[in-house]
N, C-alpha and C. Protein backbone atom coordinates (compact mmCIF):
# COMPACT_ATOMS: atom_id res chain seq x y z
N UNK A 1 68.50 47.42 -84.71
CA UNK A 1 67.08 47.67 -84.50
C UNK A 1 66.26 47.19 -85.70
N UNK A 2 66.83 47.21 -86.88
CA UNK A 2 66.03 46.98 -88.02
C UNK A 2 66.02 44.99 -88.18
N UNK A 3 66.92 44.08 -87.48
CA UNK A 3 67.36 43.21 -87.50
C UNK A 3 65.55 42.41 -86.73
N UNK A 4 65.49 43.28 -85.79
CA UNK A 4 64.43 43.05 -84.51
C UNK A 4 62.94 43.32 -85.31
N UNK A 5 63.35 44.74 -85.79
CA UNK A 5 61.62 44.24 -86.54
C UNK A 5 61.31 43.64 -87.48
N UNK A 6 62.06 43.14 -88.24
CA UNK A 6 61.83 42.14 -89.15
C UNK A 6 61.93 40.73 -88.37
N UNK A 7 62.39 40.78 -87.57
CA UNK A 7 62.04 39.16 -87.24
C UNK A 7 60.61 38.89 -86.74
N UNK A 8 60.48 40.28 -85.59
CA UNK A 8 58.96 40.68 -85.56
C UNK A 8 57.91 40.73 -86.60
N UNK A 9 58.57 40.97 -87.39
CA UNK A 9 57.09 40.61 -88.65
C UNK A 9 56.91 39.46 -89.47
N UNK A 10 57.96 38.73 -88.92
CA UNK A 10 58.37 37.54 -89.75
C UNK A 10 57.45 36.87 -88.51
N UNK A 11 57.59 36.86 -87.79
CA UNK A 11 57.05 35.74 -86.13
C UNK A 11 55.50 36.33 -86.43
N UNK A 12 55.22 37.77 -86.85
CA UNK A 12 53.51 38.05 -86.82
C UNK A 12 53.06 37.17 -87.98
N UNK A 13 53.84 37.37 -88.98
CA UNK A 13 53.30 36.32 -90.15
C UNK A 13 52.96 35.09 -90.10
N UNK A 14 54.08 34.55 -89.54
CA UNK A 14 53.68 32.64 -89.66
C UNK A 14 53.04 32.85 -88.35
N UNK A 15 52.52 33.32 -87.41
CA UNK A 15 51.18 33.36 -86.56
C UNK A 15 49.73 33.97 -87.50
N UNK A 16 49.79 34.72 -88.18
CA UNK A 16 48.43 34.85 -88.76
C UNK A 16 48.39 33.96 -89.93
N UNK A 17 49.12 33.08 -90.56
CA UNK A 17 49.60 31.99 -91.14
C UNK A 17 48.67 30.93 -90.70
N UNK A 18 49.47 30.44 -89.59
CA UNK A 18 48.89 29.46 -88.26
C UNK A 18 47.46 29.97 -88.11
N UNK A 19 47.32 31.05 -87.74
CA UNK A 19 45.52 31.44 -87.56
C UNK A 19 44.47 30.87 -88.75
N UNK A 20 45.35 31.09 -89.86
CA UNK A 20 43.97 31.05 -90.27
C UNK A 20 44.18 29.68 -91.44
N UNK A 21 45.64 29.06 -91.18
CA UNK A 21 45.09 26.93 -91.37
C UNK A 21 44.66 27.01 -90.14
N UNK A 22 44.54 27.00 -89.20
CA UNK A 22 43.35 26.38 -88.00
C UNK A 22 42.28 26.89 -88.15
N UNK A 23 41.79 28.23 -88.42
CA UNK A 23 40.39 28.55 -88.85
C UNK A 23 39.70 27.93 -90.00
N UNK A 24 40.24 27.59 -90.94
CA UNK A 24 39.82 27.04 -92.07
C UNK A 24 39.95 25.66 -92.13
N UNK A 25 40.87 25.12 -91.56
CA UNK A 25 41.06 23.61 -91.29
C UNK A 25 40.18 22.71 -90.38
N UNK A 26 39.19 23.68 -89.63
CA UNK A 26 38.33 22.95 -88.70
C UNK A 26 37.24 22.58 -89.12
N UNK A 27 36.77 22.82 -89.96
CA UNK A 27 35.45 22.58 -90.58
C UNK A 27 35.21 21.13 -91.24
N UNK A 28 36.25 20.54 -91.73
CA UNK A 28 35.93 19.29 -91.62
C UNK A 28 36.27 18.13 -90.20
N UNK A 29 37.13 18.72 -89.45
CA UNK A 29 36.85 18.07 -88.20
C UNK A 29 35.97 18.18 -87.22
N UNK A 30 35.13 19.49 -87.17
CA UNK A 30 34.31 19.78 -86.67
C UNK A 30 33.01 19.36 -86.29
N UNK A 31 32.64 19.13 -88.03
CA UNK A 31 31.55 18.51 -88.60
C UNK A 31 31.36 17.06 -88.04
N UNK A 32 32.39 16.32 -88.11
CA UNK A 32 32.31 14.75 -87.11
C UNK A 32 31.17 14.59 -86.28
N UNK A 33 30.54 13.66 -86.59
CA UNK A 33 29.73 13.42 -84.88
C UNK A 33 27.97 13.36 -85.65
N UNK A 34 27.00 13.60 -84.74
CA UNK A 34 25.80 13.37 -85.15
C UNK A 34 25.03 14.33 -84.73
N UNK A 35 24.14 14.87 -85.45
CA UNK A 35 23.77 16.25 -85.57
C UNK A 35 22.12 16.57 -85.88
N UNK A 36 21.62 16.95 -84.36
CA UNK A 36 20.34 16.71 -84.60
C UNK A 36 19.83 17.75 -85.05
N UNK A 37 18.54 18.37 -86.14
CA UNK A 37 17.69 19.14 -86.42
C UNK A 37 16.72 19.92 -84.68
N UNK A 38 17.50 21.27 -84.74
CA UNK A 38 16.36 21.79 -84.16
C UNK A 38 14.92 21.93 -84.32
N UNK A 39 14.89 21.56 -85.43
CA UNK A 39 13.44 21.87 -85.96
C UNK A 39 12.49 21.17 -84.99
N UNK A 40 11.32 22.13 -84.59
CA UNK A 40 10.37 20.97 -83.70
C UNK A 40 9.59 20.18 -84.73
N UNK A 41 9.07 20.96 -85.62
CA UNK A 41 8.08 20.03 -86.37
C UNK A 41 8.32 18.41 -87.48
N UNK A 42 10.16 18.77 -87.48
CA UNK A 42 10.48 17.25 -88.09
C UNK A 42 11.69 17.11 -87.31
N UNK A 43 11.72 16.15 -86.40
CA UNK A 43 13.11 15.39 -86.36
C UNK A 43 13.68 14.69 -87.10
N UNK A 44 15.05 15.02 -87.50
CA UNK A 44 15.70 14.41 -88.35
C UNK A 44 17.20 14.85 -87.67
N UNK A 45 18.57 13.88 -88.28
CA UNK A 45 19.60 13.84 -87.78
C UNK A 45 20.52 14.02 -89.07
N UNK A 46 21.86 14.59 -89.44
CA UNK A 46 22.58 14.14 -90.22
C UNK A 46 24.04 13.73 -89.51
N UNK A 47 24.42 12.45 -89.97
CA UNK A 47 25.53 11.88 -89.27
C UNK A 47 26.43 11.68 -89.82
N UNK A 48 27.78 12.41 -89.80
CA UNK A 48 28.80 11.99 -90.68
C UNK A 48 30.43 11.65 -90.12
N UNK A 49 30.56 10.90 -90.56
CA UNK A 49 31.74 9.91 -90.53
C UNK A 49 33.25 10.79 -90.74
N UNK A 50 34.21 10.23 -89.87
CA UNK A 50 35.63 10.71 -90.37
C UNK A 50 36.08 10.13 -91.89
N UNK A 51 35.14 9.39 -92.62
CA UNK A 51 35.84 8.54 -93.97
C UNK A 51 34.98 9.08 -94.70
N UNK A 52 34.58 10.40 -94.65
CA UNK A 52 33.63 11.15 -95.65
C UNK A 52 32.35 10.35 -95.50
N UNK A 53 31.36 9.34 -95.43
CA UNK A 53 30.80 9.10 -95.01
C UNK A 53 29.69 9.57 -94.10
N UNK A 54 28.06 9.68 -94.58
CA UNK A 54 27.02 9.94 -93.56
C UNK A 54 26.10 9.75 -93.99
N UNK A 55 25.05 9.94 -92.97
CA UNK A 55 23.77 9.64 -93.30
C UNK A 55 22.78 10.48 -92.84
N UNK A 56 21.66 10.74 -93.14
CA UNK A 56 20.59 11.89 -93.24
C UNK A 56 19.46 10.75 -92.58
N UNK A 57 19.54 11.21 -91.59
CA UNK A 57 18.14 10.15 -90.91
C UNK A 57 17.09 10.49 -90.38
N UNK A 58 15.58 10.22 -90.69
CA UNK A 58 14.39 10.58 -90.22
C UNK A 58 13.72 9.42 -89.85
N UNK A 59 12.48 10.04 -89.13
CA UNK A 59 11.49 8.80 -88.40
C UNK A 59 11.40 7.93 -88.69
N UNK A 60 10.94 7.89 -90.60
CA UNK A 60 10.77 6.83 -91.66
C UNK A 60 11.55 6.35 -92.38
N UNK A 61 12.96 6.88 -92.49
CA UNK A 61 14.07 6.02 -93.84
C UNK A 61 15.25 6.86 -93.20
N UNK A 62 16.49 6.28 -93.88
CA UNK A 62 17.47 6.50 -93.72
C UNK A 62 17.84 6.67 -95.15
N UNK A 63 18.99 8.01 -95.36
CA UNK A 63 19.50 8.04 -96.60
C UNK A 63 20.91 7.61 -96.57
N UNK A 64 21.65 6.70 -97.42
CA UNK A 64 22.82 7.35 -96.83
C UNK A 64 23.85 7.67 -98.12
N UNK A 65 25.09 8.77 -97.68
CA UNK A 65 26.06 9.46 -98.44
C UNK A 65 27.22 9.22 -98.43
N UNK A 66 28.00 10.41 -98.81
CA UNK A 66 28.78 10.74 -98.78
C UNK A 66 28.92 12.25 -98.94
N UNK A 67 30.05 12.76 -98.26
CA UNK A 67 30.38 14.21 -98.45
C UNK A 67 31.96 14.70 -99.10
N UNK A 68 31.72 16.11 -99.48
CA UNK A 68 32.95 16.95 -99.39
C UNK A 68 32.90 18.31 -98.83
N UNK A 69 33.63 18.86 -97.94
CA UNK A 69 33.95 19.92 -98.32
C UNK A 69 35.08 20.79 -98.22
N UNK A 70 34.67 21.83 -98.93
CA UNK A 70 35.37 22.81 -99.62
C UNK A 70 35.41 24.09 -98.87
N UNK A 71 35.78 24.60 -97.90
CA UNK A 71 36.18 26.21 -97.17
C UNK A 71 34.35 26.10 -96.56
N UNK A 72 33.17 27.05 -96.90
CA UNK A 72 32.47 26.96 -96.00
C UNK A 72 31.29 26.15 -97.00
N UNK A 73 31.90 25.15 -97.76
CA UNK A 73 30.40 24.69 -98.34
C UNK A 73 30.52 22.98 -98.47
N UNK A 74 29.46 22.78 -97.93
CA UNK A 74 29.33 20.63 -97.84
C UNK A 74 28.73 20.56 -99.66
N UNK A 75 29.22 19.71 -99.59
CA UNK A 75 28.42 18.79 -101.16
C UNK A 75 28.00 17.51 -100.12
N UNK A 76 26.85 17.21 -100.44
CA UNK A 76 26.30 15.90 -99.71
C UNK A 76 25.46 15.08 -100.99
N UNK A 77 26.25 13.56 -101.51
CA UNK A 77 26.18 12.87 -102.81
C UNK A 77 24.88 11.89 -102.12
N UNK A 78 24.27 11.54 -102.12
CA UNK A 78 23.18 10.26 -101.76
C UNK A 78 23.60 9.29 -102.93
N UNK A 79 23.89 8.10 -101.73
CA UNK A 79 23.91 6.72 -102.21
C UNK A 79 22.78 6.38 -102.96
N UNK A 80 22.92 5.29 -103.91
CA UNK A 80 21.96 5.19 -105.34
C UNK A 80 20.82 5.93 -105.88
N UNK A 81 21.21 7.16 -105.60
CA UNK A 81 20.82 7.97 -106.44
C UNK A 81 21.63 9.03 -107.00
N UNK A 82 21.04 9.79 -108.30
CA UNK A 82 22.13 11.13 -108.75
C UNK A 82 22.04 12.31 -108.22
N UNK A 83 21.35 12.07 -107.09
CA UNK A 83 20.81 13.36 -106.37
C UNK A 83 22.07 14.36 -105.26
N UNK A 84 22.64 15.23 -105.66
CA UNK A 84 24.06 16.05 -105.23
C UNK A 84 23.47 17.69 -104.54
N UNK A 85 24.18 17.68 -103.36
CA UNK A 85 23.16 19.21 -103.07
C UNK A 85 24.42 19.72 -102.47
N UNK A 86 24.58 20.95 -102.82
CA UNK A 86 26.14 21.97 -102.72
C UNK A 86 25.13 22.87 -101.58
N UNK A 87 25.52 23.17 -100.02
CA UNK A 87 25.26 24.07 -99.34
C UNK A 87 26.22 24.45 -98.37
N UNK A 88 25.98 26.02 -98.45
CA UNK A 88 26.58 26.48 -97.23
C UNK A 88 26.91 25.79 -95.96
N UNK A 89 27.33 26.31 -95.28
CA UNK A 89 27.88 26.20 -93.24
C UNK A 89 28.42 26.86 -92.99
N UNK A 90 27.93 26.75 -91.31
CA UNK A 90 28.65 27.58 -90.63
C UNK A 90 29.00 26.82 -89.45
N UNK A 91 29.47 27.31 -88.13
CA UNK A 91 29.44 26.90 -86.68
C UNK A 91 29.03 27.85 -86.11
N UNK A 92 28.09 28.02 -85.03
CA UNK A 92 27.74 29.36 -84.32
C UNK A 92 27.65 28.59 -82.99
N UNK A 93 28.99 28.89 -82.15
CA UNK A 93 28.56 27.75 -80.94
C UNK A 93 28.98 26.26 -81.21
N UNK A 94 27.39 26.06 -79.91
CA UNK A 94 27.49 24.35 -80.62
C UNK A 94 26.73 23.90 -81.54
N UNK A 95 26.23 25.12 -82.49
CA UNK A 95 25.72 24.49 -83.41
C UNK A 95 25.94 24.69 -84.59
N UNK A 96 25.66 23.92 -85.88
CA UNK A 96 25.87 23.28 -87.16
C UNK A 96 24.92 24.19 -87.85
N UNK A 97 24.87 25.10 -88.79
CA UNK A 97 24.09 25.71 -89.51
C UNK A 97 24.08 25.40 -90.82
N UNK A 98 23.32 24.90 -91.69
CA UNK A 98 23.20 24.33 -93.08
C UNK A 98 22.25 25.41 -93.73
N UNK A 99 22.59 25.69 -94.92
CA UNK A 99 21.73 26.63 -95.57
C UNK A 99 21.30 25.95 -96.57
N UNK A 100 20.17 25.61 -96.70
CA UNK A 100 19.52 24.91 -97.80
C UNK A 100 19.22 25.77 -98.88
N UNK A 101 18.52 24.94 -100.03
CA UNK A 101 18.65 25.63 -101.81
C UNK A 101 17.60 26.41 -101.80
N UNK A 102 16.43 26.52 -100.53
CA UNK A 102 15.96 27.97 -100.10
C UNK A 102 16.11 29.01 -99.48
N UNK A 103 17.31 28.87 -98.92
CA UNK A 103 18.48 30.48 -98.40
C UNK A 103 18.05 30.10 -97.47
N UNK A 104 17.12 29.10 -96.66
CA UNK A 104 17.15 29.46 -94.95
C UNK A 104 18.47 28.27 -94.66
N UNK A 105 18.10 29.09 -93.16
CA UNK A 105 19.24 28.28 -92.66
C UNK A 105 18.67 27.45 -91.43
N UNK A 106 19.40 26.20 -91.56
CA UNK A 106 18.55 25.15 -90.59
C UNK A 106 20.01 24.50 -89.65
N UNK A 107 19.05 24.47 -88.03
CA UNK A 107 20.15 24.55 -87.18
C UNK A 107 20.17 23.35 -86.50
N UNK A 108 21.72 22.74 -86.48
CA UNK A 108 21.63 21.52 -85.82
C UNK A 108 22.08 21.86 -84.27
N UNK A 109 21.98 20.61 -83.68
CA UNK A 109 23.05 20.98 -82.94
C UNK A 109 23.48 19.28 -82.25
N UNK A 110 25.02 19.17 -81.80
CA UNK A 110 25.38 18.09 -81.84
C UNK A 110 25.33 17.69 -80.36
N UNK A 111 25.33 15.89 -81.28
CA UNK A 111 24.59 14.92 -80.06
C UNK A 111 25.83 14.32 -79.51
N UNK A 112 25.79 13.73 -78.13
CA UNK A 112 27.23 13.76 -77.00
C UNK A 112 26.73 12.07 -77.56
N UNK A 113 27.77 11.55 -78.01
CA UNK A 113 28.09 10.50 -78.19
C UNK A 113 28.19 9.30 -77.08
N UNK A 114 27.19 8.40 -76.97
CA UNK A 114 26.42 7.07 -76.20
C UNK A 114 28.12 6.32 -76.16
N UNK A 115 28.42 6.18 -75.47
CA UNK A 115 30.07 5.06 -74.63
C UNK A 115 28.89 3.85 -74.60
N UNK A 116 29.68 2.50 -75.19
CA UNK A 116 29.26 1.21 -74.25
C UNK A 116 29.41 0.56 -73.81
């Protein structure tokens, strides 16, 4: 009997193991794809790449980056400039929550990718 619950706690382990590299491991696959600003008053998009790679795009210019991240926080580097911004995330749904360096939080949500 004692043979049985230890294997039982051995099998609960590497399952809450497994739980939580897939909970924590999704956040950079997640993020993939192109991601529009709910905001009504500015449309803007941020788009990022499986090769770390993206870009921050509005009406008038395009920026473009690079990223990392780290458990629940993006670093997003802008190309020729020194300009580096460390923020939160989340997923709620289908959408992308970014917390900017004024504590709000601004909500994307992602765009179904154009086939051609």
């Amino acid at each position: 009997m004692k043979k049985y619950k230890i294997v039982i706690l051995v099998i609960l382990l590497l399952i809450m193991i497994l739980l939580l590299f897939l909970v924590f491991g999704q956040g950079e696959k997640n993020i993939i794809g192109k991601w529009k600003s709910t905001n009504e008053k500015n449309e803007y998009y941020y788009i990022f790449n499986e090769d770390k790679t993206c870009s921050y795009e509005m009406k008038v210019a395009r920026l473009d980056c690079t990223y990392e991240i780290d458990e629940n926080q993006i670093t997003i580097s802008y190309k020729g400039s020194d300009k580096t911004n460390t923020f939160k995330y989340r997923f709620d749904g289908n959408f992308l929550i970014i917390n900017d360096e004024n504590d709000n939080d601004n909500k994307f949500i992602k765009q179904k990718v154009e086939k051609k």
